[in-house]
C-alpha atoms as a PDB file:
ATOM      1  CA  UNK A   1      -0.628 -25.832 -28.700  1.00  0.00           C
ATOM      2  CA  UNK A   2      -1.132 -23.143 -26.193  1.00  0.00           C
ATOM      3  CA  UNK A   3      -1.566 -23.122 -22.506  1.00  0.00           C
ATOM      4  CA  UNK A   4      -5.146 -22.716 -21.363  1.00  0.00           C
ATOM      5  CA  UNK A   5      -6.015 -19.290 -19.661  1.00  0.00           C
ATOM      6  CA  UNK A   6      -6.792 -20.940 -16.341  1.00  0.00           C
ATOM      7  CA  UNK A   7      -3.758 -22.669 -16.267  1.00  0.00           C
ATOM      8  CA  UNK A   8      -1.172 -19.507 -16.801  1.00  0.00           C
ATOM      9  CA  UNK A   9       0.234 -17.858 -13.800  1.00  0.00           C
ATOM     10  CA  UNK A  10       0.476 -14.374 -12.788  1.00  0.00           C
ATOM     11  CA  UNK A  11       3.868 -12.405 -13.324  1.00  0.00           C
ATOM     12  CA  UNK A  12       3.852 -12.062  -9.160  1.00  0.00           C
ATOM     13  CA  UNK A  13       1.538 -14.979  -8.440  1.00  0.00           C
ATOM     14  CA  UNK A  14       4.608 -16.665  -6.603  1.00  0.00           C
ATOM     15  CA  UNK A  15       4.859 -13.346  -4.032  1.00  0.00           C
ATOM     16  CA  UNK A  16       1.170 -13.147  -3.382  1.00  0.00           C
ATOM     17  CA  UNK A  17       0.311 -12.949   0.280  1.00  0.00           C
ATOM     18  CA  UNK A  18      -0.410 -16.210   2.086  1.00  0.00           C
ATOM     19  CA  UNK A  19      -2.616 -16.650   5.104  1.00  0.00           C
ATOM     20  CA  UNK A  20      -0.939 -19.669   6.428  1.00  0.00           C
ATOM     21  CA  UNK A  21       2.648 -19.648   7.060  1.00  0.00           C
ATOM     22  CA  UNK A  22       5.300 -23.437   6.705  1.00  0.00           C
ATOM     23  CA  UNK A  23       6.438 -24.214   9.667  1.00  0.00           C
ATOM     24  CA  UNK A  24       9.667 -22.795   9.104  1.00  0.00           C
ATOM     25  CA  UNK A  25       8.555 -19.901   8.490  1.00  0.00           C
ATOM     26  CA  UNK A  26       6.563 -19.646  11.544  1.00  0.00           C
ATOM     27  CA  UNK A  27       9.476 -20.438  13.569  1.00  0.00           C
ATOM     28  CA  UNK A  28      11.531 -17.877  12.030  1.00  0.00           C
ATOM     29  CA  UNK A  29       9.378 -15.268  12.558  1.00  0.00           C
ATOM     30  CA  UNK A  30       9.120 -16.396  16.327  1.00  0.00           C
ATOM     31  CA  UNK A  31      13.011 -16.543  16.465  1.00  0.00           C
ATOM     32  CA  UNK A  32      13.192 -13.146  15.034  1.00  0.00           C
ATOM     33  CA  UNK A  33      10.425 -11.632  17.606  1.00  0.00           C
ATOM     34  CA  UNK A  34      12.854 -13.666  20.279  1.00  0.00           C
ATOM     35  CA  UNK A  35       9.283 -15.850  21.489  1.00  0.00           C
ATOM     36  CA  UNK A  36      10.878 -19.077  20.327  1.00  0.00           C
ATOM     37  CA  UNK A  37      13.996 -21.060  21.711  1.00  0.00           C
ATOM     38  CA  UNK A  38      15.526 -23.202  19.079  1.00  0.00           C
ATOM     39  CA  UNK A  39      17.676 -25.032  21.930  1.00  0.00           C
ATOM     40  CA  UNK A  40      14.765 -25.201  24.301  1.00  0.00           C
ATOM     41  CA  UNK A  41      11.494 -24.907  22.377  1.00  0.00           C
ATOM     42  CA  UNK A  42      10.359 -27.974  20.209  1.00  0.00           C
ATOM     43  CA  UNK A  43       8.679 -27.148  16.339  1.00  0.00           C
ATOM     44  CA  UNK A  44       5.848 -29.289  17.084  1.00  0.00           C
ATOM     45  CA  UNK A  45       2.852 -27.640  18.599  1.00  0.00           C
ATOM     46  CA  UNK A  46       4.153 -24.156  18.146  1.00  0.00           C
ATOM     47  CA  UNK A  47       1.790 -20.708  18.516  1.00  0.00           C
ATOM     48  CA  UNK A  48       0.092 -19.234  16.089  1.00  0.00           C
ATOM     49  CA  UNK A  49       1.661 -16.237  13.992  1.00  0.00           C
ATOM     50  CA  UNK A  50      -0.096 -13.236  12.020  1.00  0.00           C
ATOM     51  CA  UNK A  51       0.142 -12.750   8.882  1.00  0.00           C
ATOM     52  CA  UNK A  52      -0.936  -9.506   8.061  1.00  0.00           C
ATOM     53  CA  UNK A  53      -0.483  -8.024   4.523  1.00  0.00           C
ATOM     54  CA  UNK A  54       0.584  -4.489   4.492  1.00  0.00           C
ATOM     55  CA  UNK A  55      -1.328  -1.966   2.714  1.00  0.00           C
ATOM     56  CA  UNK A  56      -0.137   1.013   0.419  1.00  0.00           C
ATOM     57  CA  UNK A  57      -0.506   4.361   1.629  1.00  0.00           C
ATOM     58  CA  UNK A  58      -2.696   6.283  -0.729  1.00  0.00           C
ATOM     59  CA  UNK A  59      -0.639   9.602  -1.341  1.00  0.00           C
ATOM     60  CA  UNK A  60      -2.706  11.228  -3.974  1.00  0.00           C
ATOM     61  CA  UNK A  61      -5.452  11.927  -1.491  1.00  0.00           C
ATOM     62  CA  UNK A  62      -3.258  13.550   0.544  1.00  0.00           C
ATOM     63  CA  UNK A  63      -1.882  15.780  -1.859  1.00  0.00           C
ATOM     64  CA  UNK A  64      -4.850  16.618  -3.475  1.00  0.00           C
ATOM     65  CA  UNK A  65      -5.950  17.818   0.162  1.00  0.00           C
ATOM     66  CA  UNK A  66      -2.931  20.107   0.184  1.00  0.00           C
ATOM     67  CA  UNK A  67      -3.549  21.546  -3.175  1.00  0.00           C
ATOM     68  CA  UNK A  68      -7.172  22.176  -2.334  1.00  0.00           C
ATOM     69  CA  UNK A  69      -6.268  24.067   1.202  1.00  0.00           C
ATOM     70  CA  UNK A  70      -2.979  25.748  -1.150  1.00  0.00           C
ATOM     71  CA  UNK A  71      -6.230  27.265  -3.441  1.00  0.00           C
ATOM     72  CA  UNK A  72      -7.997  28.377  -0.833  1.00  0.00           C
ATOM     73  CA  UNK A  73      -5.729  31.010   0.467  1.00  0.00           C
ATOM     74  CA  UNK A  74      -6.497  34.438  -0.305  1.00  0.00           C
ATOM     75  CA  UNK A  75      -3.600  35.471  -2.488  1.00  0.00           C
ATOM     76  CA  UNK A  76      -4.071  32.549  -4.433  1.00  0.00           C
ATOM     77  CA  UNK A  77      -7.900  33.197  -4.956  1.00  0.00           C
ATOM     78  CA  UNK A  78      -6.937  37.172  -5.993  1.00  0.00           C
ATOM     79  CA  UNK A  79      -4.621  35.988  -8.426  1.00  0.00           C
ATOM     80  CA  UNK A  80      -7.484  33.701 -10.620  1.00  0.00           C
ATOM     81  CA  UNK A  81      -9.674  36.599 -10.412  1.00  0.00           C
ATOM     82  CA  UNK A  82      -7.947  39.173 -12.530  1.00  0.00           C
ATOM     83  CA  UNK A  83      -6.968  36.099 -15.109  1.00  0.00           C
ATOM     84  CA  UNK A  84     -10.714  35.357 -15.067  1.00  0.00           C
ATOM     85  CA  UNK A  85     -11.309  38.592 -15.934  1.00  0.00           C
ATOM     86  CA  UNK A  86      -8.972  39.144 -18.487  1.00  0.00           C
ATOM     87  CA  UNK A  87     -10.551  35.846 -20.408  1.00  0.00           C
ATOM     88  CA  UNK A  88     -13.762  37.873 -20.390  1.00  0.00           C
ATOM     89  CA  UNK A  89     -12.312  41.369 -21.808  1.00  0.00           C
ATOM     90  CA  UNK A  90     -10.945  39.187 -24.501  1.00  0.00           C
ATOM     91  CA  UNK A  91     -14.304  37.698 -25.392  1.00  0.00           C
ATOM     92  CA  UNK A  92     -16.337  40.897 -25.398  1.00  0.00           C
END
């Protein structure tokens, strides 16, 4: 038999981002932003910790910004013309 579709997992459904955090990994986090004291702190009734997903930077927008300024410039606008006008010599 096969598995039904609602039951079948992701290939990176275990590394999704989670909102809420174990308590070890809370205190971890704490530890590692030195704002908890294992020897002096107790794990119940700790403070809350962020969890904020990071984002991708979108590159191609950026680049396509660079190669629309790059076609802008004069030299590169003279040098389309005369192969713009070639294409039309042909044609006639």
């Amino acid at each position: 038999m096969t598995i039904h579709p609602s039951l079948k997992t992701k290939s990176g459904a275990l590394n999704q981002h989670r909102n809420v955090l174990t308590r070890t990994e809370r205190i971890s986090r704490l530890v590692n932003e030195e704002r908890f004291d294992l020897a002096t702190n107790s794990a119940l009734g700790i403070i809350k910790v962020r969890s904020i997903k990071a984002r991708a930077v979108k590159k191609k927008k950026e680049a396509a910004a660079e190669g629309a300024a790059g076609a802008a410039t004069p030299a590169a606008a003279g040098a389309a013309a005369p192969a713009a006008g070639g294409a039309a010599a042909k044609k006639k």
